[in-house]
N, C-alpha and C. Protein backbone atom coordinates (compact mmCIF):
# COMPACT_ATOMS: atom_id res chain seq x y z
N UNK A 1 -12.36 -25.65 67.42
CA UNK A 1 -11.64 -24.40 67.53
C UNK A 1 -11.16 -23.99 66.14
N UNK A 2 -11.26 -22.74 65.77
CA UNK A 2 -11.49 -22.19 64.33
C UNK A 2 -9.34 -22.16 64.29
N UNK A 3 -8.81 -22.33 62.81
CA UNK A 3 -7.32 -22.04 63.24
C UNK A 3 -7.17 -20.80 62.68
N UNK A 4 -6.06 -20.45 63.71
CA UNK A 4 -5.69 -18.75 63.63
C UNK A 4 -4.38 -18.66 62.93
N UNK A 5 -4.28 -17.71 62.29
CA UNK A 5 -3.20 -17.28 61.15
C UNK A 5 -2.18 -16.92 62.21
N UNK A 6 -0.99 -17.63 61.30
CA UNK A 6 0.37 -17.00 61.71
C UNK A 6 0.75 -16.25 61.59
N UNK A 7 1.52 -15.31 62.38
CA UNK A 7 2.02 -13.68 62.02
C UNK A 7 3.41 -14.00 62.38
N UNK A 8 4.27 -13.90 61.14
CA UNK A 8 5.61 -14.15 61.67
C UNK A 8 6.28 -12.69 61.25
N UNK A 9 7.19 -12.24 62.70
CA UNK A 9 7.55 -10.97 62.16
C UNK A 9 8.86 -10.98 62.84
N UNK A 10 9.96 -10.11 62.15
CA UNK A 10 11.55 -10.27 62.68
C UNK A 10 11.77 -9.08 63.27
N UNK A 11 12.63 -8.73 64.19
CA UNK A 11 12.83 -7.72 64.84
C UNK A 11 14.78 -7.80 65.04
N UNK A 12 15.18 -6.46 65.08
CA UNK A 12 16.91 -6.71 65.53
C UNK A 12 16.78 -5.26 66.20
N UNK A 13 17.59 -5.10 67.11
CA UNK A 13 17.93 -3.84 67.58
C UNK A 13 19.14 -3.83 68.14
N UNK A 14 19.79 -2.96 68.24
CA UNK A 14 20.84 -3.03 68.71
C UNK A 14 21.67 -1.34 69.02
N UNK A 15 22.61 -1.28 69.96
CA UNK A 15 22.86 0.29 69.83
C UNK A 15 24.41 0.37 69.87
N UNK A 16 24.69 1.42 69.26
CA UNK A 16 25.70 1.74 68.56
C UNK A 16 27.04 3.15 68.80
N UNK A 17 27.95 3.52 69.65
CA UNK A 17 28.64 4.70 70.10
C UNK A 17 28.26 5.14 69.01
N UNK A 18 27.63 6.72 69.33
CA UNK A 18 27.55 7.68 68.26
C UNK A 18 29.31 8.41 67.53
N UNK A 19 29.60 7.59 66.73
CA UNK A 19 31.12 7.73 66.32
C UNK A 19 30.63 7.35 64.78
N UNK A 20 31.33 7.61 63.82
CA UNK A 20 31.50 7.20 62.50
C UNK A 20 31.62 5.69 62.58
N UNK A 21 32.73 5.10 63.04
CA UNK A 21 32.28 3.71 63.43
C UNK A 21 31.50 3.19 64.02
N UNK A 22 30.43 3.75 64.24
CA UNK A 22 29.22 3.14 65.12
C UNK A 22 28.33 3.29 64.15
N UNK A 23 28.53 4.64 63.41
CA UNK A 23 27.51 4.24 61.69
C UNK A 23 27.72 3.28 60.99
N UNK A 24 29.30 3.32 60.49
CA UNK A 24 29.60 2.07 59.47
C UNK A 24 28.54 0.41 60.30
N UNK A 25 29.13 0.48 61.75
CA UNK A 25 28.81 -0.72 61.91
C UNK A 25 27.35 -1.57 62.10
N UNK A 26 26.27 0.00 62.71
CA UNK A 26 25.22 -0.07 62.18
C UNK A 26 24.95 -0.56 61.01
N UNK A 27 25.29 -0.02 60.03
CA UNK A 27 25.27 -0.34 58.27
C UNK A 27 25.61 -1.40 58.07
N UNK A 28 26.57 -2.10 58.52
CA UNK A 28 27.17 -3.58 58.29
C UNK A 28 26.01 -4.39 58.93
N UNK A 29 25.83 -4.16 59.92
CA UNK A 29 24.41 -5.42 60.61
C UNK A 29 23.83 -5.47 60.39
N UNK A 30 22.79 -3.97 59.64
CA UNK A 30 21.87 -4.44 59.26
C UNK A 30 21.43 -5.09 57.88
N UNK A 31 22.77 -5.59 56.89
CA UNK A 31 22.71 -5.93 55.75
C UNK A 31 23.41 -7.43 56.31
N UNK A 32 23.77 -7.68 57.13
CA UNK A 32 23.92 -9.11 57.73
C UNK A 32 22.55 -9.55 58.23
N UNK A 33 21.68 -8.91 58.71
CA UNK A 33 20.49 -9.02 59.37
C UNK A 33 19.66 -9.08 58.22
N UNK A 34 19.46 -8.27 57.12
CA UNK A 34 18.90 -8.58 55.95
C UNK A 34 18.61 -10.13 55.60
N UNK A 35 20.48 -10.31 55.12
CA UNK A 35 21.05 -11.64 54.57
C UNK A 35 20.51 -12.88 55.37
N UNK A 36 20.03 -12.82 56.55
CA UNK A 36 19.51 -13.86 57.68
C UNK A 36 18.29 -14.09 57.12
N UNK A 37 17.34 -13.13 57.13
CA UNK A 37 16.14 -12.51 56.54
C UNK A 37 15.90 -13.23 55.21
N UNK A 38 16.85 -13.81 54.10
CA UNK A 38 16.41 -14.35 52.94
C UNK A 38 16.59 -12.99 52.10
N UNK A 39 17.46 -11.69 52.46
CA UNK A 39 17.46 -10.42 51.69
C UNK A 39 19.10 -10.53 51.35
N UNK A 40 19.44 -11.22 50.39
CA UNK A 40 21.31 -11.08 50.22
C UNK A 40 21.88 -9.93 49.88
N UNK A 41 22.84 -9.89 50.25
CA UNK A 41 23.53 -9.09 50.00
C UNK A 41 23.98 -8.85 48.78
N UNK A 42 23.71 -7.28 48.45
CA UNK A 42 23.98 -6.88 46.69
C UNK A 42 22.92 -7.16 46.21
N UNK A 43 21.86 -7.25 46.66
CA UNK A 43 19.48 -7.03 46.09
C UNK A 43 19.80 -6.28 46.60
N UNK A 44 18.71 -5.79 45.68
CA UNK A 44 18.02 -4.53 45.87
C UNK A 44 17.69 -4.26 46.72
N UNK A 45 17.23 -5.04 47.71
CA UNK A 45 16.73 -4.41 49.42
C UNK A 45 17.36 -4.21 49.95
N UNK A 46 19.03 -5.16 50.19
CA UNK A 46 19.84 -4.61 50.74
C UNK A 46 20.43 -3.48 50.53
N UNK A 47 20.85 -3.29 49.26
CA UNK A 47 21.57 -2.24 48.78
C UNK A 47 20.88 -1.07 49.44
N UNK A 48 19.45 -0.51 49.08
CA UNK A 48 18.63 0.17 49.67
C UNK A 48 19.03 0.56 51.04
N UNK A 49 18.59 -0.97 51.53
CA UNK A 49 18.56 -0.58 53.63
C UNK A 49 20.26 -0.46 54.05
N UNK A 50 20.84 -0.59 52.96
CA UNK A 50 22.46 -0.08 53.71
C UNK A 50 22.61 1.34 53.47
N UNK A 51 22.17 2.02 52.03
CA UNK A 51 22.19 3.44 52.25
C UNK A 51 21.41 4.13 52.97
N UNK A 52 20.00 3.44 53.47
CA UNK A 52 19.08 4.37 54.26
C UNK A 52 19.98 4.39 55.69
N UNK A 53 20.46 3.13 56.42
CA UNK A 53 20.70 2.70 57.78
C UNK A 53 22.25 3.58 57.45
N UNK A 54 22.87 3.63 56.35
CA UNK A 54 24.15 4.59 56.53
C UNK A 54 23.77 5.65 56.65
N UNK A 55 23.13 6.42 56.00
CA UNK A 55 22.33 8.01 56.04
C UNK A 55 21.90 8.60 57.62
N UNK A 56 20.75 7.04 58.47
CA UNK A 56 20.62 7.70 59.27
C UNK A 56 21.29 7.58 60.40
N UNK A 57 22.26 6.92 60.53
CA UNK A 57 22.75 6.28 60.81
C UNK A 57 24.52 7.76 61.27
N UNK A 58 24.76 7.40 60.27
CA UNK A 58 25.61 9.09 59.95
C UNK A 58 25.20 10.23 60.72
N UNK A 59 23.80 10.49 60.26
CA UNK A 59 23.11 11.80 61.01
C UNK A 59 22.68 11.60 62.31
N UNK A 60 22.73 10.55 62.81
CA UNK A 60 22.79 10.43 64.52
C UNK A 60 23.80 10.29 64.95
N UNK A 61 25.39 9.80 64.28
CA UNK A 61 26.15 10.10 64.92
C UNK A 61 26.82 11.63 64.98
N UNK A 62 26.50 12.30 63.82
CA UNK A 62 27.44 13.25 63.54
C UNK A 62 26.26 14.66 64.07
N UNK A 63 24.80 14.65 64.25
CA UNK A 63 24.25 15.95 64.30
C UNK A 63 23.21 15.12 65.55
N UNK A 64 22.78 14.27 65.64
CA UNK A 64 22.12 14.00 67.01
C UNK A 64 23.32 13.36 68.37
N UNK A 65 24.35 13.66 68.27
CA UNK A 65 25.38 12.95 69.07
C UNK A 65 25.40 13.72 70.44
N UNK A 66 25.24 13.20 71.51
CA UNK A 66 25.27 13.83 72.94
C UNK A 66 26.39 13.07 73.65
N UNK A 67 27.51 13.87 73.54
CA UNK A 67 29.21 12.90 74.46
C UNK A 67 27.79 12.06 75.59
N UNK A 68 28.67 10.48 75.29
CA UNK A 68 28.54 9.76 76.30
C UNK A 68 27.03 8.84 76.07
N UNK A 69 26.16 9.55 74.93
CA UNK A 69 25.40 8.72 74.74
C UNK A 69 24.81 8.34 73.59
N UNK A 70 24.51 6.70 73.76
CA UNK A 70 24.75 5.91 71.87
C UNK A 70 23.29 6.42 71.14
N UNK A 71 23.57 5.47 70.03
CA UNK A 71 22.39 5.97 69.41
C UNK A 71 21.66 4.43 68.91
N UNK A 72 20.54 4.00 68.54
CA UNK A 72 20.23 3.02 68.32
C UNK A 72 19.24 3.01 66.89
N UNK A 73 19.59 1.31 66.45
CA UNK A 73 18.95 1.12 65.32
C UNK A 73 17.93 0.25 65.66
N UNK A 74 17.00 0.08 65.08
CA UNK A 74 15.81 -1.26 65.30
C UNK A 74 15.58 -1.53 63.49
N UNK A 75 15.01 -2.79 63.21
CA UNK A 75 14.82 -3.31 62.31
C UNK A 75 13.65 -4.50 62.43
N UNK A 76 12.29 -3.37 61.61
CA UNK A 76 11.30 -4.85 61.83
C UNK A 76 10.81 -4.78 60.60
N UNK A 77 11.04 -6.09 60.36
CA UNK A 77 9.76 -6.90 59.69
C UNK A 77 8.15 -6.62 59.58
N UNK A 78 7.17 -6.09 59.35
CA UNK A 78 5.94 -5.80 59.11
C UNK A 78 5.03 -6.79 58.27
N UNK A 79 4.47 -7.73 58.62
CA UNK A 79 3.73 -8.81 56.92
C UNK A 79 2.77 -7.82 56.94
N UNK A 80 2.50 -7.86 55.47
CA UNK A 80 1.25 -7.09 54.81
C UNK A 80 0.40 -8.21 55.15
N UNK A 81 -1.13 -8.19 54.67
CA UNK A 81 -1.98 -8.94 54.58
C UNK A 81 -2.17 -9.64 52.86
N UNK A 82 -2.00 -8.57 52.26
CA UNK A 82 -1.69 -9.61 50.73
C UNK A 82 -1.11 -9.19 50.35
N UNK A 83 0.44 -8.53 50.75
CA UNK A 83 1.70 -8.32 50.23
C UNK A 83 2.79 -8.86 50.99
N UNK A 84 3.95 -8.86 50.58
CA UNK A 84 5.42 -9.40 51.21
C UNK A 84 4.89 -8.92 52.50
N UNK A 85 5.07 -7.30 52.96
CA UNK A 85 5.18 -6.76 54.17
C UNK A 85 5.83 -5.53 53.92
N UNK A 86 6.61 -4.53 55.06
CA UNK A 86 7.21 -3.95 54.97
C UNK A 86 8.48 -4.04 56.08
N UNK A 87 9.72 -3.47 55.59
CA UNK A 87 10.96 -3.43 56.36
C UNK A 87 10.63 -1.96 56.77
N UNK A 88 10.64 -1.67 58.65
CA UNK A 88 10.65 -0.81 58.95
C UNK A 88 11.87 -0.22 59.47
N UNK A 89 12.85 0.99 59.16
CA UNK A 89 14.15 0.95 59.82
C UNK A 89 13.99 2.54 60.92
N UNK A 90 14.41 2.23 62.09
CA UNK A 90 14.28 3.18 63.50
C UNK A 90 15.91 3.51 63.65
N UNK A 91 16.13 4.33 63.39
CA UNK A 91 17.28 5.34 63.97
C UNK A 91 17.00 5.93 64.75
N UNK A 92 17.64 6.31 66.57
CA UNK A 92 16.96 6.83 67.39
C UNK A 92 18.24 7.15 68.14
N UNK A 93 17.82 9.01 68.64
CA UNK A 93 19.29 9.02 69.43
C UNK A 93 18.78 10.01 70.43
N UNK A 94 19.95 10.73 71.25
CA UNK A 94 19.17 11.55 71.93
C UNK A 94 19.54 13.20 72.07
N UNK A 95 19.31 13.12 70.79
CA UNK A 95 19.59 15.19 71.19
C UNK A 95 18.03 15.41 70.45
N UNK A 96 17.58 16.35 71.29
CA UNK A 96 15.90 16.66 70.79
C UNK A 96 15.98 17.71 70.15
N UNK A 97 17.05 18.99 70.32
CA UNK A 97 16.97 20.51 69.98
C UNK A 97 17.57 20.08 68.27
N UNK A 98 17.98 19.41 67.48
CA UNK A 98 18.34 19.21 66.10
C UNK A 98 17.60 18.45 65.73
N UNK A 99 16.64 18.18 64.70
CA UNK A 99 15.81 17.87 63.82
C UNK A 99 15.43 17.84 62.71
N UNK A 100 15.86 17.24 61.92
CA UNK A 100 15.55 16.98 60.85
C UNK A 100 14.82 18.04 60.10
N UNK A 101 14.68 17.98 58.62
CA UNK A 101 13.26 19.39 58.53
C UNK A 101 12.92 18.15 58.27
N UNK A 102 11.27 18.62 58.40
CA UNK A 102 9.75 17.41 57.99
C UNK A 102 9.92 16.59 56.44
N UNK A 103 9.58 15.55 56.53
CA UNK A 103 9.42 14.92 55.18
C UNK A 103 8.18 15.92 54.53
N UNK A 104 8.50 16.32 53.01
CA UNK A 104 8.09 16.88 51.91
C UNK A 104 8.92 18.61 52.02
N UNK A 105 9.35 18.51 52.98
CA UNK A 105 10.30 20.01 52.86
C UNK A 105 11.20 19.85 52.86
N UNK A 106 12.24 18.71 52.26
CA UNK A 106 13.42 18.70 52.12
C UNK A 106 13.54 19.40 50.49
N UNK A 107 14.80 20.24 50.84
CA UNK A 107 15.49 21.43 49.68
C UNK A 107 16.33 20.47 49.09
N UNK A 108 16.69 19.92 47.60
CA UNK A 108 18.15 19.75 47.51
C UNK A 108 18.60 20.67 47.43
N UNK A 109 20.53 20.12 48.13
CA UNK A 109 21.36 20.95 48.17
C UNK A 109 21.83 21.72 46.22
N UNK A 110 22.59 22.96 46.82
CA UNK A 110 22.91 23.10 45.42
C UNK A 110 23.95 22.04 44.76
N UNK A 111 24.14 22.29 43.33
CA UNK A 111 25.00 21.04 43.28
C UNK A 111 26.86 21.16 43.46
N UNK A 112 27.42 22.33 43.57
CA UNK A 112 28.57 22.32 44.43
C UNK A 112 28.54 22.08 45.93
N UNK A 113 27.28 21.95 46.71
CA UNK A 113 27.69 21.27 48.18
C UNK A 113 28.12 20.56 48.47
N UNK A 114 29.13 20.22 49.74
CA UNK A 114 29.82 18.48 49.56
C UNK A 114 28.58 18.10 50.87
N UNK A 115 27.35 18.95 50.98
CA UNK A 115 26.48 18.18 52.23
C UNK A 115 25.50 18.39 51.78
N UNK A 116 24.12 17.31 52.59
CA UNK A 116 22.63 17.72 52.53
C UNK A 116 22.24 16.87 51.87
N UNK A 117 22.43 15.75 51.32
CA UNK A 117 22.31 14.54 50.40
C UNK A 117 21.72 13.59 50.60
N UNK A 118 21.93 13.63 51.98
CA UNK A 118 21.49 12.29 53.22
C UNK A 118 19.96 11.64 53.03
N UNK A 119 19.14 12.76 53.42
CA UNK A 119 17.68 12.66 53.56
C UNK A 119 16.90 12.81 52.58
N UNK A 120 17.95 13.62 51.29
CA UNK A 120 17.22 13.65 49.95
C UNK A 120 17.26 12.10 49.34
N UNK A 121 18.20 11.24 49.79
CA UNK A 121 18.58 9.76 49.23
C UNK A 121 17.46 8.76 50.73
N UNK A 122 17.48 9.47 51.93
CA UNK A 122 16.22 8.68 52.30
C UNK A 122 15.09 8.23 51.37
N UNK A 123 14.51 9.53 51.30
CA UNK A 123 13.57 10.29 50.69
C UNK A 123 13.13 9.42 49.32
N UNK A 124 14.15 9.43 48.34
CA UNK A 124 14.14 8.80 47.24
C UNK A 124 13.85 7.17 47.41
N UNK A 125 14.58 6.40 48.37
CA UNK A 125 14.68 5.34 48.54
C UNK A 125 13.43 4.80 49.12
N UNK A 126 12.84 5.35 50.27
CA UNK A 126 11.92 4.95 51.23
C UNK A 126 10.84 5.01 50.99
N UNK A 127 9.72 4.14 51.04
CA UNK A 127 8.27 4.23 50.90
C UNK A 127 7.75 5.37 50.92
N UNK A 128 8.17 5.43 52.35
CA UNK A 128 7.86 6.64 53.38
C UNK A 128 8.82 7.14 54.58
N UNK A 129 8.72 8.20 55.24
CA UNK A 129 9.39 8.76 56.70
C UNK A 129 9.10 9.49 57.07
N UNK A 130 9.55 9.70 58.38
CA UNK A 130 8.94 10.81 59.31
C UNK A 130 9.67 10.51 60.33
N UNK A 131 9.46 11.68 61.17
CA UNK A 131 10.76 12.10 62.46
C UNK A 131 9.42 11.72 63.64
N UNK A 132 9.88 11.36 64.82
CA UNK A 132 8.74 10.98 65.40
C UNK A 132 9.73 11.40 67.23
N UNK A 133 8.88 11.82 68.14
CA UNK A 133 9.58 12.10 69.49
C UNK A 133 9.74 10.74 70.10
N UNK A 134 10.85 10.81 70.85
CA UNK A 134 11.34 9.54 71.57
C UNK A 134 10.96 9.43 72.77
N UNK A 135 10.41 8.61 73.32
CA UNK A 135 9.73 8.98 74.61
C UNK A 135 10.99 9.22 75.85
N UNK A 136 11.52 8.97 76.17
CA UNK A 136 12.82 9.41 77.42
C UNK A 136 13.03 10.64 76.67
N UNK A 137 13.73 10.63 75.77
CA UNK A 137 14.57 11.85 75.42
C UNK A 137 15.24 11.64 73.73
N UNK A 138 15.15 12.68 73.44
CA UNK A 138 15.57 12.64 71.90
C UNK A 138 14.69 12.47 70.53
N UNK A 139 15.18 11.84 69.38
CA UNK A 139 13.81 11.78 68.52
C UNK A 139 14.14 10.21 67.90
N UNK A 140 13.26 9.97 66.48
CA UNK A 140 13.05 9.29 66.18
C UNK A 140 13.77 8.98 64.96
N UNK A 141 14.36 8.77 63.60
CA UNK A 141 14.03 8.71 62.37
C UNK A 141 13.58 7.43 61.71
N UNK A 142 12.35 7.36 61.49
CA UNK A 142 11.47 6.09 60.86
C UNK A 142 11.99 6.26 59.24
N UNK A 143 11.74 5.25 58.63
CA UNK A 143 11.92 5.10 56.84
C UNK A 143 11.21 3.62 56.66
N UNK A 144 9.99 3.47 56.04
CA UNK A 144 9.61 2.21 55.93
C UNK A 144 9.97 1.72 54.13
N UNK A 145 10.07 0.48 53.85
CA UNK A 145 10.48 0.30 52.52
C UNK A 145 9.49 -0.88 52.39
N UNK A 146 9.13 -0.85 51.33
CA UNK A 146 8.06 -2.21 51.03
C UNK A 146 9.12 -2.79 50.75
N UNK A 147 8.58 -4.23 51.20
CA UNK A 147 9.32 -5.68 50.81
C UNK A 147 8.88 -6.14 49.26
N UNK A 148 9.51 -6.66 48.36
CA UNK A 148 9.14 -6.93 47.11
C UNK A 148 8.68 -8.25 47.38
N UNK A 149 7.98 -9.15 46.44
CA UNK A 149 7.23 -10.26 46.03
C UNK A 149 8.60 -10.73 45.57
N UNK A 150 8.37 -12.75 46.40
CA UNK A 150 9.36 -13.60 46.38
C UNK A 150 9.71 -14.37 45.01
């Protein structure tokens, strides 16, 4: 029998009252969840996946928020085939009628706005993203980040 490659991949999810404290605390786990991961806290990856997971994190509580229902984060692990892999981060809530604009049409704000910052600092940070439909109800926000070499 020929041996078959290991695919080891991490997953966390968890959901969160769409409240400001349900962002922060999003943000806190998943840089504890990092730190589990072999990603410490204060690297560069973390630092990263705490402003992306605060950003979207923020914008599902404060513009996808429906009284009475949470919003959720997921966090996976991806192995490349001859790279680290990638950290994929899922913000998911349920108001469908507010949406994001599309990745490559984000405007920055002017620079006296105190808003609009959010997705331009996704944006900057993230491999990649995209808004994706939720199957029950609501949407998606994906942000994948390559994992760096150990």
């Amino acid at each position: 029998m020929p041996a078959q490659a290991t695919v080891t991949a991490g997953m966390f999810a968890q959901r969160f009252s769409a409240t400001p404290r349900g962002g922060r605390l999003a943000r806190y786990l998943a840089v504890q969840q990092l730190d589990v991961w072999g990603f410490p806290y204060g690297g560069e990856v973390s630092d990263s996946v705490a402003v992306i997971v605060g950003e979207l994190a923020a914008n599902a509580a404060t513009h996808g928020r429906v009284p009475g229902r949470d919003f959720e984060l997921r966090l996976m692990r991806v192995p490349g085939p001859s790279r680290p892999g990638t950290l994929r981060i899922e913000v998911a809530d349920t108001r469908t009628e507010r949406r994001p604009p599309a990745p490559g049409t984000l405007v920055p704000p002017a620079p006296d706005s105190e808003t609009g910052r959010g997705l331009v600092l996704v944006a900057a940070l993230a491999t990649c993203w995209t808004v994706l439909d939720r199957l029950s109800v609501g949407k998606i926000v994906r942000a994948d980040l390559d994992l760096p070499d150990r």
